[in-house]
PDB file of N, CA and C in Angstrom:
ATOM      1  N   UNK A   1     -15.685  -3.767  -2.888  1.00  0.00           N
ATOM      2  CA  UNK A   1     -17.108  -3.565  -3.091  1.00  0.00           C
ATOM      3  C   UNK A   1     -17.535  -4.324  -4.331  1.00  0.00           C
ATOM      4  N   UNK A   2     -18.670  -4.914  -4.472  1.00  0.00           N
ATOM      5  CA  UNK A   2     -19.218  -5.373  -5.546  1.00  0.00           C
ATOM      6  C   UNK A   2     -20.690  -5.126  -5.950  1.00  0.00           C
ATOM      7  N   UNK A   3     -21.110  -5.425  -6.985  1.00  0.00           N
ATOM      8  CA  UNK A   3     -22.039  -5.035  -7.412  1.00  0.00           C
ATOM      9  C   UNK A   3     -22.891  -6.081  -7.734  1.00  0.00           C
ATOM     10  N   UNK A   4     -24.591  -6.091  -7.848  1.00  0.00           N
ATOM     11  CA  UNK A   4     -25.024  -7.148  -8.323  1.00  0.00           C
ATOM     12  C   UNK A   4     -25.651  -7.095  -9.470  1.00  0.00           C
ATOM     13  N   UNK A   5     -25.427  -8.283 -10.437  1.00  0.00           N
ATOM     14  CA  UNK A   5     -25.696  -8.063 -12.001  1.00  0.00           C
ATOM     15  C   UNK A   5     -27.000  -9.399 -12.083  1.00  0.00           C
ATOM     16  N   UNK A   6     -28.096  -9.051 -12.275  1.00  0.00           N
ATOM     17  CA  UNK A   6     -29.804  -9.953 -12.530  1.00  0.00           C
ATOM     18  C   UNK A   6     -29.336 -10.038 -14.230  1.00  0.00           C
ATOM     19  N   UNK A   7     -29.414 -11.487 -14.265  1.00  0.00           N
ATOM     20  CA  UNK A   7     -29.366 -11.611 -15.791  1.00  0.00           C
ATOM     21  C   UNK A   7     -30.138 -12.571 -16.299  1.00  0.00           C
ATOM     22  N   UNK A   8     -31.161 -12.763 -17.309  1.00  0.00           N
ATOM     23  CA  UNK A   8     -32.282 -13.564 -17.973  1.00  0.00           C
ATOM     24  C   UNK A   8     -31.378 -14.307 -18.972  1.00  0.00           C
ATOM     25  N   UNK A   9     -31.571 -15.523 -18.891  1.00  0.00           N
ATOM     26  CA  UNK A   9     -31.379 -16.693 -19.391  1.00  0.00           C
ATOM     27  C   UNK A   9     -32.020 -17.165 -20.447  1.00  0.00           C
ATOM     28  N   UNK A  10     -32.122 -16.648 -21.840  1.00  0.00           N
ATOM     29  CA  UNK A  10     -33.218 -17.516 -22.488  1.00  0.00           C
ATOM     30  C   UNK A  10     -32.286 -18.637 -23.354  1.00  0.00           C
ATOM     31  N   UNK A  11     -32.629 -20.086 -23.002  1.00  0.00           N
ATOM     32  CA  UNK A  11     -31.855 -21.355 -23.700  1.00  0.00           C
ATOM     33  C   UNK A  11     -32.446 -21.582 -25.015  1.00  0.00           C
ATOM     34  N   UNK A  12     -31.377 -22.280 -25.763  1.00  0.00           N
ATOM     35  CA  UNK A  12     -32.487 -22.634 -27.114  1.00  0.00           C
ATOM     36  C   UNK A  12     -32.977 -23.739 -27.074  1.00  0.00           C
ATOM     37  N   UNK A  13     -33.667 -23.804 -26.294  1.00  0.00           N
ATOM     38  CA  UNK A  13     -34.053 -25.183 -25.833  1.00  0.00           C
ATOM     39  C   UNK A  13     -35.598 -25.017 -25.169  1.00  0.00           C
ATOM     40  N   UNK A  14     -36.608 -25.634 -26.092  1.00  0.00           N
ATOM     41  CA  UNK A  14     -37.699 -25.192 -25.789  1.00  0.00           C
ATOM     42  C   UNK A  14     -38.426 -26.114 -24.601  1.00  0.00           C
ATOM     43  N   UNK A  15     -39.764 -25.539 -24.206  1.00  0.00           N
ATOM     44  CA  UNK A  15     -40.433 -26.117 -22.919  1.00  0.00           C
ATOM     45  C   UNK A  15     -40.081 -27.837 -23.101  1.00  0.00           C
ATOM     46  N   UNK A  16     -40.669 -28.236 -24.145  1.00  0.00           N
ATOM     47  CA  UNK A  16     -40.743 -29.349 -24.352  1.00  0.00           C
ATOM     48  C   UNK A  16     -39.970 -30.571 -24.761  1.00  0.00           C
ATOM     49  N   UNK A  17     -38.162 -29.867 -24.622  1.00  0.00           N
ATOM     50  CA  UNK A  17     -36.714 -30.486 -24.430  1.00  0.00           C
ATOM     51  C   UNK A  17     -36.505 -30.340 -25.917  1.00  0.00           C
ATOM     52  N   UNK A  18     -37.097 -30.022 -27.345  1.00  0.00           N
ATOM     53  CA  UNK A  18     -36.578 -29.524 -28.271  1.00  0.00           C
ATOM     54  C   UNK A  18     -35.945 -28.657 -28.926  1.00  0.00           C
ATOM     55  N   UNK A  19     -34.519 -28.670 -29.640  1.00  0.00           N
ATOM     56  CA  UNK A  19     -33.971 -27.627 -29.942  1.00  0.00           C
ATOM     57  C   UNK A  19     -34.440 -26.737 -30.858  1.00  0.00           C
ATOM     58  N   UNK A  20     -34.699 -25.191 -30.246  1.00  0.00           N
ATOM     59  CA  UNK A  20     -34.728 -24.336 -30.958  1.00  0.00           C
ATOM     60  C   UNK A  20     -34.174 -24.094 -32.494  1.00  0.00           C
ATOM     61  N   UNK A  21     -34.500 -23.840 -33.247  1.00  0.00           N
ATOM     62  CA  UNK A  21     -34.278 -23.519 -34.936  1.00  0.00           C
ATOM     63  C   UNK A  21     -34.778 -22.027 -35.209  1.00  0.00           C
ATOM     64  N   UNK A  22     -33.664 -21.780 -36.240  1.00  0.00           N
ATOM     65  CA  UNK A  22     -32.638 -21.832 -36.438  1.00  0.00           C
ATOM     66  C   UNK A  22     -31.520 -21.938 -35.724  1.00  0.00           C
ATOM     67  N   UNK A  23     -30.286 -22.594 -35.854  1.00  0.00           N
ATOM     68  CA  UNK A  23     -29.297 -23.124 -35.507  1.00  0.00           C
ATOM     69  C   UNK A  23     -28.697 -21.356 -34.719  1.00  0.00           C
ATOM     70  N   UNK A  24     -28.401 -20.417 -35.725  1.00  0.00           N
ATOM     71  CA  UNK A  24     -28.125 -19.043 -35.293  1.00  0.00           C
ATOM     72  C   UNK A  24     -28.916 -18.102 -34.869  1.00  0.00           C
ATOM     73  N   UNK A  25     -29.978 -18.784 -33.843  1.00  0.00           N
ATOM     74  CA  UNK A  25     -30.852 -17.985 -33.514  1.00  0.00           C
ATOM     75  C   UNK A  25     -30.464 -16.636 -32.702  1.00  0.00           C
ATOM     76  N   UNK A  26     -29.241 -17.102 -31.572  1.00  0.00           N
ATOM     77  CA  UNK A  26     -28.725 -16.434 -30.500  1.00  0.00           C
ATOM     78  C   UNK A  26     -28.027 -14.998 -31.129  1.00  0.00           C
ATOM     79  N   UNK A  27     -27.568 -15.168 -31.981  1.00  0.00           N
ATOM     80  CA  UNK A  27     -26.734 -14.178 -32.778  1.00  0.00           C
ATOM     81  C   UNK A  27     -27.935 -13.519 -33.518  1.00  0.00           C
ATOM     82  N   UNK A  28     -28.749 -13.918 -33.713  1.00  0.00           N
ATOM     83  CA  UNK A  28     -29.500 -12.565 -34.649  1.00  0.00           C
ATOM     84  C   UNK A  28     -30.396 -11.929 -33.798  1.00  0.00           C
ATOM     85  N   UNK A  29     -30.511 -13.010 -32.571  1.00  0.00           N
ATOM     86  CA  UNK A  29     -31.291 -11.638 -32.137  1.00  0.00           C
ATOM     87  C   UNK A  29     -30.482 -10.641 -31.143  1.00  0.00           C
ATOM     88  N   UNK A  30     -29.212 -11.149 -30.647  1.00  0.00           N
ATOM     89  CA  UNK A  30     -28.504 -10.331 -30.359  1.00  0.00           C
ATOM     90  C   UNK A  30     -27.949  -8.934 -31.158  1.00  0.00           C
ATOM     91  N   UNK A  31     -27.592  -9.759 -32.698  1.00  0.00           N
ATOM     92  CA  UNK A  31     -27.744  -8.828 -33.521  1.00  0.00           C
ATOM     93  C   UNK A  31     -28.613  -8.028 -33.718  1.00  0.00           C
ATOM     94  N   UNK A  32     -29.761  -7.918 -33.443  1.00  0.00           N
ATOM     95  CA  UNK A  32     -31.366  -7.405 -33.424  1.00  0.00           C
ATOM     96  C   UNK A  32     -31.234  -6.423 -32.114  1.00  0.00           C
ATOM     97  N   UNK A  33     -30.160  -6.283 -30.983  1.00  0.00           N
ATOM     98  CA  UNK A  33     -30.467  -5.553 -30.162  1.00  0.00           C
ATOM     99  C   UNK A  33     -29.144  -4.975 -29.618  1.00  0.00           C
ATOM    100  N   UNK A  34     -28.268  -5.367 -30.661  1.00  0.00           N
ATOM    101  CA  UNK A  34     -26.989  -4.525 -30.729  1.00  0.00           C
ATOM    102  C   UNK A  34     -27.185  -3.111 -30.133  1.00  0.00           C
ATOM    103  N   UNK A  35     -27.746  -2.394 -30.962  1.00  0.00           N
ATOM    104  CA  UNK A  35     -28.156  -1.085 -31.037  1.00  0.00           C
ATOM    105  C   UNK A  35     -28.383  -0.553 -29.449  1.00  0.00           C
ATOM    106  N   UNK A  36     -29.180  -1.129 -28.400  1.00  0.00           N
ATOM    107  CA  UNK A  36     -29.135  -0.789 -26.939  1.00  0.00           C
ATOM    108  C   UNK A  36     -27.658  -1.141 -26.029  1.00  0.00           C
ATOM    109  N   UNK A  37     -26.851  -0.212 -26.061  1.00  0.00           N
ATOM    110  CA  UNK A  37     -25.743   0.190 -25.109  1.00  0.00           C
ATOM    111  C   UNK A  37     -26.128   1.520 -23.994  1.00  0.00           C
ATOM    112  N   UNK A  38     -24.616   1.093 -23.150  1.00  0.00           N
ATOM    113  CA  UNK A  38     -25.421   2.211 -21.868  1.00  0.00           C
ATOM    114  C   UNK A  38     -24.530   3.708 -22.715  1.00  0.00           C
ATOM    115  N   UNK A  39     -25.381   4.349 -21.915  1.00  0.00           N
ATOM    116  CA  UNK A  39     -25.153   5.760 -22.555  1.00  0.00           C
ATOM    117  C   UNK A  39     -23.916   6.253 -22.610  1.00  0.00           C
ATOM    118  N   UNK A  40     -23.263   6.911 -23.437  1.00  0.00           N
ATOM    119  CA  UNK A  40     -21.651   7.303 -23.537  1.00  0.00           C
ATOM    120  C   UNK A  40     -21.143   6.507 -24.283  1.00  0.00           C
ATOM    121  N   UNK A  41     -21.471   4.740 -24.852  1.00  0.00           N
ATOM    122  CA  UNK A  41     -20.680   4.057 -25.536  1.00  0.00           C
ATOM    123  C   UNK A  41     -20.794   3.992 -27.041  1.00  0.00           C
ATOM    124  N   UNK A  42     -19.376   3.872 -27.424  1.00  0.00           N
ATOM    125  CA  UNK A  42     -19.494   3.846 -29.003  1.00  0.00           C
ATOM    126  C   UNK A  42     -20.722   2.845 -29.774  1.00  0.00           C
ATOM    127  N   UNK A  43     -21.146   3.453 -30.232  1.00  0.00           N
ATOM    128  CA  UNK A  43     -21.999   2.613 -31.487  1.00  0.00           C
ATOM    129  C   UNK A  43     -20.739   1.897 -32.495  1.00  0.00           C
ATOM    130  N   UNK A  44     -20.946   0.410 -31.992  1.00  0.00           N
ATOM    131  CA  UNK A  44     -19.491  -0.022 -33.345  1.00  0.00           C
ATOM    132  C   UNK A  44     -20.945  -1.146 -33.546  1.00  0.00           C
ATOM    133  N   UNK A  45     -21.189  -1.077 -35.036  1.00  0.00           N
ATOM    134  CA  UNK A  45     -22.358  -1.964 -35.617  1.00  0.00           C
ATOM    135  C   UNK A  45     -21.670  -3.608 -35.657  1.00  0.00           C
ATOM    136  N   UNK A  46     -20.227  -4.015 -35.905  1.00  0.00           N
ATOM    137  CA  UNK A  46     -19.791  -5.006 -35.289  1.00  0.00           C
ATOM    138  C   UNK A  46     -19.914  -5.996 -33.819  1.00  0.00           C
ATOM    139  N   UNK A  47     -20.294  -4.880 -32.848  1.00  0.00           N
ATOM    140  CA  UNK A  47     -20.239  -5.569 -31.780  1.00  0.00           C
ATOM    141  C   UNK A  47     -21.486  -6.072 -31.296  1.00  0.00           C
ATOM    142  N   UNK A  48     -21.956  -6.875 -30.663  1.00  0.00           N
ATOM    143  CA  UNK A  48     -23.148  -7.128 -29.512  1.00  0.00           C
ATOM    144  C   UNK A  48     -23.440  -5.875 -28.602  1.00  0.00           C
ATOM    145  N   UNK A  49     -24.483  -5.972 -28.540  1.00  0.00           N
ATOM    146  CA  UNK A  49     -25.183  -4.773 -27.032  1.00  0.00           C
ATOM    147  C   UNK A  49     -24.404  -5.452 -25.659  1.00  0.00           C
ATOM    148  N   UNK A  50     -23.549  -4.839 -24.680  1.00  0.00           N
ATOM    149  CA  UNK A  50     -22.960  -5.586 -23.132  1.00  0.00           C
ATOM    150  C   UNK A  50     -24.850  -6.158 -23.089  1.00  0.00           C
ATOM    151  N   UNK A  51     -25.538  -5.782 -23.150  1.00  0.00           N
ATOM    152  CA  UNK A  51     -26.595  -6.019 -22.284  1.00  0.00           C
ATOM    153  C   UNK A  51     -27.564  -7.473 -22.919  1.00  0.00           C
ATOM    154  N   UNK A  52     -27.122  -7.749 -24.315  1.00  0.00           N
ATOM    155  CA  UNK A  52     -27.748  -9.059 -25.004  1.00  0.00           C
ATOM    156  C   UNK A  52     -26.793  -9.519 -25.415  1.00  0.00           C
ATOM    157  N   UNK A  53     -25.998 -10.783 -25.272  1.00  0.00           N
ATOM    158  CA  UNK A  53     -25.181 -11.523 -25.433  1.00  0.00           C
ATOM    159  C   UNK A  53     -25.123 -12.456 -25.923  1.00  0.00           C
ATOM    160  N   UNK A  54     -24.911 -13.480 -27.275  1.00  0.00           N
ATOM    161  CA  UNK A  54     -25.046 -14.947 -27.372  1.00  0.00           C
ATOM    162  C   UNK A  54     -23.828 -15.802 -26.765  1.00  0.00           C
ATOM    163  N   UNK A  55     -24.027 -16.671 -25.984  1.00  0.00           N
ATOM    164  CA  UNK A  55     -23.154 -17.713 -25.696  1.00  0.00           C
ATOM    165  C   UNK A  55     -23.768 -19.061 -25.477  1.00  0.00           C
ATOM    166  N   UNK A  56     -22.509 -19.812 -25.172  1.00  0.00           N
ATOM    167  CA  UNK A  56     -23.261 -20.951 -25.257  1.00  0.00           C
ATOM    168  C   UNK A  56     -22.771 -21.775 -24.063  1.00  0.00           C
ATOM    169  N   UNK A  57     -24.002 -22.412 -23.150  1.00  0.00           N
ATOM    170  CA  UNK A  57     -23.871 -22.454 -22.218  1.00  0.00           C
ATOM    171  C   UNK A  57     -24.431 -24.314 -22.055  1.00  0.00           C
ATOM    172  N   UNK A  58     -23.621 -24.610 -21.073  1.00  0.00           N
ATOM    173  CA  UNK A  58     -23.688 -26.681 -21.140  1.00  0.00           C
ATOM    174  C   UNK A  58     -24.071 -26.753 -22.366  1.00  0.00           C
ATOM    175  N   UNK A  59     -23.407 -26.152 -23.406  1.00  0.00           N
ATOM    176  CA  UNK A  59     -23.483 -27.241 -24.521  1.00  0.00           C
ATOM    177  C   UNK A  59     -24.772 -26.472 -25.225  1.00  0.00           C
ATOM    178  N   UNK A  60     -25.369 -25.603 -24.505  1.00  0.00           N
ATOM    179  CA  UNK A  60     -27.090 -25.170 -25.465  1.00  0.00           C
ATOM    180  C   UNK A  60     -26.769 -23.767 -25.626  1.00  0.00           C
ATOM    181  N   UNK A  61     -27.091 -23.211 -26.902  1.00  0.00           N
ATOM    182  CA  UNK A  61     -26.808 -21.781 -27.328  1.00  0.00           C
ATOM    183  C   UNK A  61     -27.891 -21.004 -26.539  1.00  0.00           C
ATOM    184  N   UNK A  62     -27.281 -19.882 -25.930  1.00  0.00           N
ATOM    185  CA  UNK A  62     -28.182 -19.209 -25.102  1.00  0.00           C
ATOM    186  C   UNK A  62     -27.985 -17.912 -25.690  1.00  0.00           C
ATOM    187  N   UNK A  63     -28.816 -17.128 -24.822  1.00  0.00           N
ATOM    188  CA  UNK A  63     -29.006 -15.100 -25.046  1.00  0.00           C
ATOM    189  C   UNK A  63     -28.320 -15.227 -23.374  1.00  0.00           C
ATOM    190  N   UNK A  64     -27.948 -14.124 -23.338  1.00  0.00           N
ATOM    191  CA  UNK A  64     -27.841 -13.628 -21.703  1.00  0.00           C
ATOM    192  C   UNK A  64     -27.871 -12.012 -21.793  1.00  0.00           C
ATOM    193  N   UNK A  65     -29.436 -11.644 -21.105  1.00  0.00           N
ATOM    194  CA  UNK A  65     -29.904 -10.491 -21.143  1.00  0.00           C
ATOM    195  C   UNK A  65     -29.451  -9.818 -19.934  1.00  0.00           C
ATOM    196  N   UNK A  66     -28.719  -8.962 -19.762  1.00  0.00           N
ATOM    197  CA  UNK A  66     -28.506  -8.218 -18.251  1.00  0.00           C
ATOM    198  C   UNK A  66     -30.186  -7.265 -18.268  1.00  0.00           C
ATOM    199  N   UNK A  67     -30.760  -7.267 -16.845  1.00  0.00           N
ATOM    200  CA  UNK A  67     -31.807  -6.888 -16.654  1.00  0.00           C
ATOM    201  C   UNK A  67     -31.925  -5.458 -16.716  1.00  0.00           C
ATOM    202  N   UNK A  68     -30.546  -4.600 -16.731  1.00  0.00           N
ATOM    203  CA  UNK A  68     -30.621  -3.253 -16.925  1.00  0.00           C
ATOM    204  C   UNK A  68     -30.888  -2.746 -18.233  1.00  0.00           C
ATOM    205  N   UNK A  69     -30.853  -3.802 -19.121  1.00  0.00           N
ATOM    206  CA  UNK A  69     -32.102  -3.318 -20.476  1.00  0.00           C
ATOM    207  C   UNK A  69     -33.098  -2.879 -20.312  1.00  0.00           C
ATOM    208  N   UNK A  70     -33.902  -3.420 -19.528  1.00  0.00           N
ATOM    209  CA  UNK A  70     -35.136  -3.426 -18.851  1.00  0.00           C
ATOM    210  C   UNK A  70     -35.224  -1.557 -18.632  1.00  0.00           C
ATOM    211  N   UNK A  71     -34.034  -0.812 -17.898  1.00  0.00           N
ATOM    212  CA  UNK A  71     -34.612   0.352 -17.547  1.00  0.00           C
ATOM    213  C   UNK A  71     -34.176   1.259 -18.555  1.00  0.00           C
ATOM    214  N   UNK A  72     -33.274   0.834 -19.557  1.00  0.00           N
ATOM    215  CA  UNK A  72     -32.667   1.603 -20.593  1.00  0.00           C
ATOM    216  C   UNK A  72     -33.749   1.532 -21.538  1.00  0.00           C
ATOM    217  N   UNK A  73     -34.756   0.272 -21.973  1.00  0.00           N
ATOM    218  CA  UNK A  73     -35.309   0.250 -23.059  1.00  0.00           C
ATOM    219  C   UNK A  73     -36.925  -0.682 -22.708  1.00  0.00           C
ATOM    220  N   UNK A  74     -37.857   0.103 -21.938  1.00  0.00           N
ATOM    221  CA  UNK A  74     -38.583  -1.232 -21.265  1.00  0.00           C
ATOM    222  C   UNK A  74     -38.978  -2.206 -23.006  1.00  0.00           C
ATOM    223  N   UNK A  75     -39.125  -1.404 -23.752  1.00  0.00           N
ATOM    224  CA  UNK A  75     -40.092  -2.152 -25.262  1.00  0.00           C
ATOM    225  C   UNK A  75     -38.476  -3.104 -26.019  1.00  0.00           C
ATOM    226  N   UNK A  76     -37.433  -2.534 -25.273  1.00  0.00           N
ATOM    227  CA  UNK A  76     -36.614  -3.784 -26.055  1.00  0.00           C
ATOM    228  C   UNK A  76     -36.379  -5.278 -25.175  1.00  0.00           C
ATOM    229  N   UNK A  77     -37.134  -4.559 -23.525  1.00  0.00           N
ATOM    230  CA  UNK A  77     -36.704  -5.883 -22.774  1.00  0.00           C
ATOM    231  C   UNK A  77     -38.462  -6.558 -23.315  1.00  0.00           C
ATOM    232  N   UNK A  78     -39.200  -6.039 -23.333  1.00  0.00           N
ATOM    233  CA  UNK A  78     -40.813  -6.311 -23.686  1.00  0.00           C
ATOM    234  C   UNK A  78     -40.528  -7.222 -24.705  1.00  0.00           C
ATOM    235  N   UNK A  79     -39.760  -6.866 -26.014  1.00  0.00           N
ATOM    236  CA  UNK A  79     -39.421  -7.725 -27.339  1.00  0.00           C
ATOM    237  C   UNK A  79     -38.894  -9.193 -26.642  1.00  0.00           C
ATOM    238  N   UNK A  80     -37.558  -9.157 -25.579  1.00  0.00           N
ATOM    239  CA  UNK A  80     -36.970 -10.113 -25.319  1.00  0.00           C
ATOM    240  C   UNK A  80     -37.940 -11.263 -24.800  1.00  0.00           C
ATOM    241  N   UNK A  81     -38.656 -10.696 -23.930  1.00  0.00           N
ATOM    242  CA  UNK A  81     -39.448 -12.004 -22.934  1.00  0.00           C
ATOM    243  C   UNK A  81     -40.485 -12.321 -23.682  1.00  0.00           C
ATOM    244  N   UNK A  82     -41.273 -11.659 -24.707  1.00  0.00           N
ATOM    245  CA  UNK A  82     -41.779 -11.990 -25.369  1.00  0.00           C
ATOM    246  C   UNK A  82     -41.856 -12.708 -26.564  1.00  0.00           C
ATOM    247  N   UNK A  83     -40.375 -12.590 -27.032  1.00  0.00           N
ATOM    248  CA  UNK A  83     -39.862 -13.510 -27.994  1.00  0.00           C
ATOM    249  C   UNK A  83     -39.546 -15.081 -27.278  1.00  0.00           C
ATOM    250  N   UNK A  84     -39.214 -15.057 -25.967  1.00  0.00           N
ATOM    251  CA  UNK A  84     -38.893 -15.973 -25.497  1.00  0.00           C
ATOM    252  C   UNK A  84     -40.076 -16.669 -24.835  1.00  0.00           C
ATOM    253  N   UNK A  85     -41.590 -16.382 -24.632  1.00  0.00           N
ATOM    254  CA  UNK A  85     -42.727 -16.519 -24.341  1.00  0.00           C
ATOM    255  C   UNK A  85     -43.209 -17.577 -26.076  1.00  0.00           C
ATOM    256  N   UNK A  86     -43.651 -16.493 -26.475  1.00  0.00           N
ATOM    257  CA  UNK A  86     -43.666 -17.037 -27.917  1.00  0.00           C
ATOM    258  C   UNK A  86     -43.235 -18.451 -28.396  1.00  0.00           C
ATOM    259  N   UNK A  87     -41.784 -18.535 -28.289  1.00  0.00           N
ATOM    260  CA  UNK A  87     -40.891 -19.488 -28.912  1.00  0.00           C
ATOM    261  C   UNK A  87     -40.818 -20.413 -27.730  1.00  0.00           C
ATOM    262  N   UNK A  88     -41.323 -20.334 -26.640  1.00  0.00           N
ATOM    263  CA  UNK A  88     -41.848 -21.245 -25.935  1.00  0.00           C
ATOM    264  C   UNK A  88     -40.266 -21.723 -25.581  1.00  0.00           C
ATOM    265  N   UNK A  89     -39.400 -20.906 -24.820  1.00  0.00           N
ATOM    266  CA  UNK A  89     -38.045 -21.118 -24.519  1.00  0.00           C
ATOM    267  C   UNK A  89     -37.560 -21.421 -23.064  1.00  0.00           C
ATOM    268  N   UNK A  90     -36.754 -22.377 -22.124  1.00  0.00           N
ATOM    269  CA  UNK A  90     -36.383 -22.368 -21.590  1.00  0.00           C
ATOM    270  C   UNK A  90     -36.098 -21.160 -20.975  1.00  0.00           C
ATOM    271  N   UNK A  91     -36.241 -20.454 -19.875  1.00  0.00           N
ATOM    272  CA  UNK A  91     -34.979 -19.120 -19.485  1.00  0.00           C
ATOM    273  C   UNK A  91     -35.004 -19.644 -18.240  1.00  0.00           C
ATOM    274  N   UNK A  92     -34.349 -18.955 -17.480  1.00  0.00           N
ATOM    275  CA  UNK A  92     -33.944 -18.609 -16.039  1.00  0.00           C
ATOM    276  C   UNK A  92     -33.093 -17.674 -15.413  1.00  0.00           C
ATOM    277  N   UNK A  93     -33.551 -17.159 -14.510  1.00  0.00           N
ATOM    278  CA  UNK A  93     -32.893 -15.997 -14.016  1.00  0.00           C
ATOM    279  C   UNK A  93     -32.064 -16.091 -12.846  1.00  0.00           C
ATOM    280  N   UNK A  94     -30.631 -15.080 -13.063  1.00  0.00           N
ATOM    281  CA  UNK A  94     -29.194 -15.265 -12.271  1.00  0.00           C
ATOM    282  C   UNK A  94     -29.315 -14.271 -11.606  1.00  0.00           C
ATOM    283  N   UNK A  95     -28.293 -13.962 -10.263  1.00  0.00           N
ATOM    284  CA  UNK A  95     -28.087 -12.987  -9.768  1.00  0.00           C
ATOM    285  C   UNK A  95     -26.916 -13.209  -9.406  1.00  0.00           C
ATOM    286  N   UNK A  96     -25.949 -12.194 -10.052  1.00  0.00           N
ATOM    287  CA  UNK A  96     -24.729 -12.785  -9.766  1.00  0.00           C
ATOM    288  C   UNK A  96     -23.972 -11.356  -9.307  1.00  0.00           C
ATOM    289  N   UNK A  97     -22.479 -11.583  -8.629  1.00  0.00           N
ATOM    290  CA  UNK A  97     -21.912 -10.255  -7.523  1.00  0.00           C
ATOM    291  C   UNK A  97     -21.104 -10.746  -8.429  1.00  0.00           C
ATOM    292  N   UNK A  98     -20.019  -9.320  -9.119  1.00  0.00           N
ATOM    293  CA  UNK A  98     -19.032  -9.074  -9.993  1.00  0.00           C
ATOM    294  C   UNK A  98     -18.401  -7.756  -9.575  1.00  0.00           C
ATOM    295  N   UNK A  99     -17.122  -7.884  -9.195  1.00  0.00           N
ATOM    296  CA  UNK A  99     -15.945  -7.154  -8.357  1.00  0.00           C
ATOM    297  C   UNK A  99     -16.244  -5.859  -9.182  1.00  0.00           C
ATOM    298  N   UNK A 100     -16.500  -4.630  -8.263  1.00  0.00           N
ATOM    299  CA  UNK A 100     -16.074  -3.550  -8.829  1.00  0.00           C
ATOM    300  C   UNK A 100     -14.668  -2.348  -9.236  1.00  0.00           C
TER     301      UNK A 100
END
C-alpha cells in the first residue's frame, strides 16, 4: 500500500530567472517553521519541521513544504505561499506515492 505525499516547491529562484538573496534563505525559514511537527513528536529545536525542509534541488536551494502543514497550521501554510508570492519565487507542486 502506499500513500500520497502533495508537496510545494518554492525555488530560490525568482519569476524573473534571478537568484534569490540571501544565500541561506532556505534554512531560516525552515528554521522559522521548525516548531510545526505532527502531533506526538519530540520538539528537538535542532531539527527542521518533516513538513518544511531546505534542500537543494538541480543545483537551486529550495523549501519543500509537505501540504499537510496546510491542515496542521492553515496561518503557517498562509506565511509559506505568501512569503513565496511576495519574494516573487519560482514554486511548483509534486504529488508523489511513498511505500507505506
Amino acid at each position: 500500500m502506499s500513500n500520497s505525499v502533495q508537496q510545494l516547491i518554492l525555488y530560490g529562484v525568482t519569476l524573473d530567472g534571478q537568484r534569490f538573496r540571501p544565500s541561506d534563505w532556505a534554512e531560516r525559514l525552515a528554521g522559522v517553521m521548525s516548531q510545526f511537527r505532527p502531533a506526538g513528536s519530540s520538539l528537538n529545536p535542532l531539527t527542521y519541521s518533516p513538513y518544511v525542509v531546505p534542500r537543494v534541488v538541480d543545483g537551486v536551494r529550495c523549501v519543500i513544504v509537505d501540504h499537510r502543514l496546510r491542515q496542521l497550521e492553515p496561518l503557517a501554510w498562509k506565511f509559506i505561499t505568501d512569503f513565496a508570492q511576495s519574494n516573487h519565487l519560482k514554486t511548483n507542486e509534486l504529488d508523489e506515492t511513498e511505500p507505506s
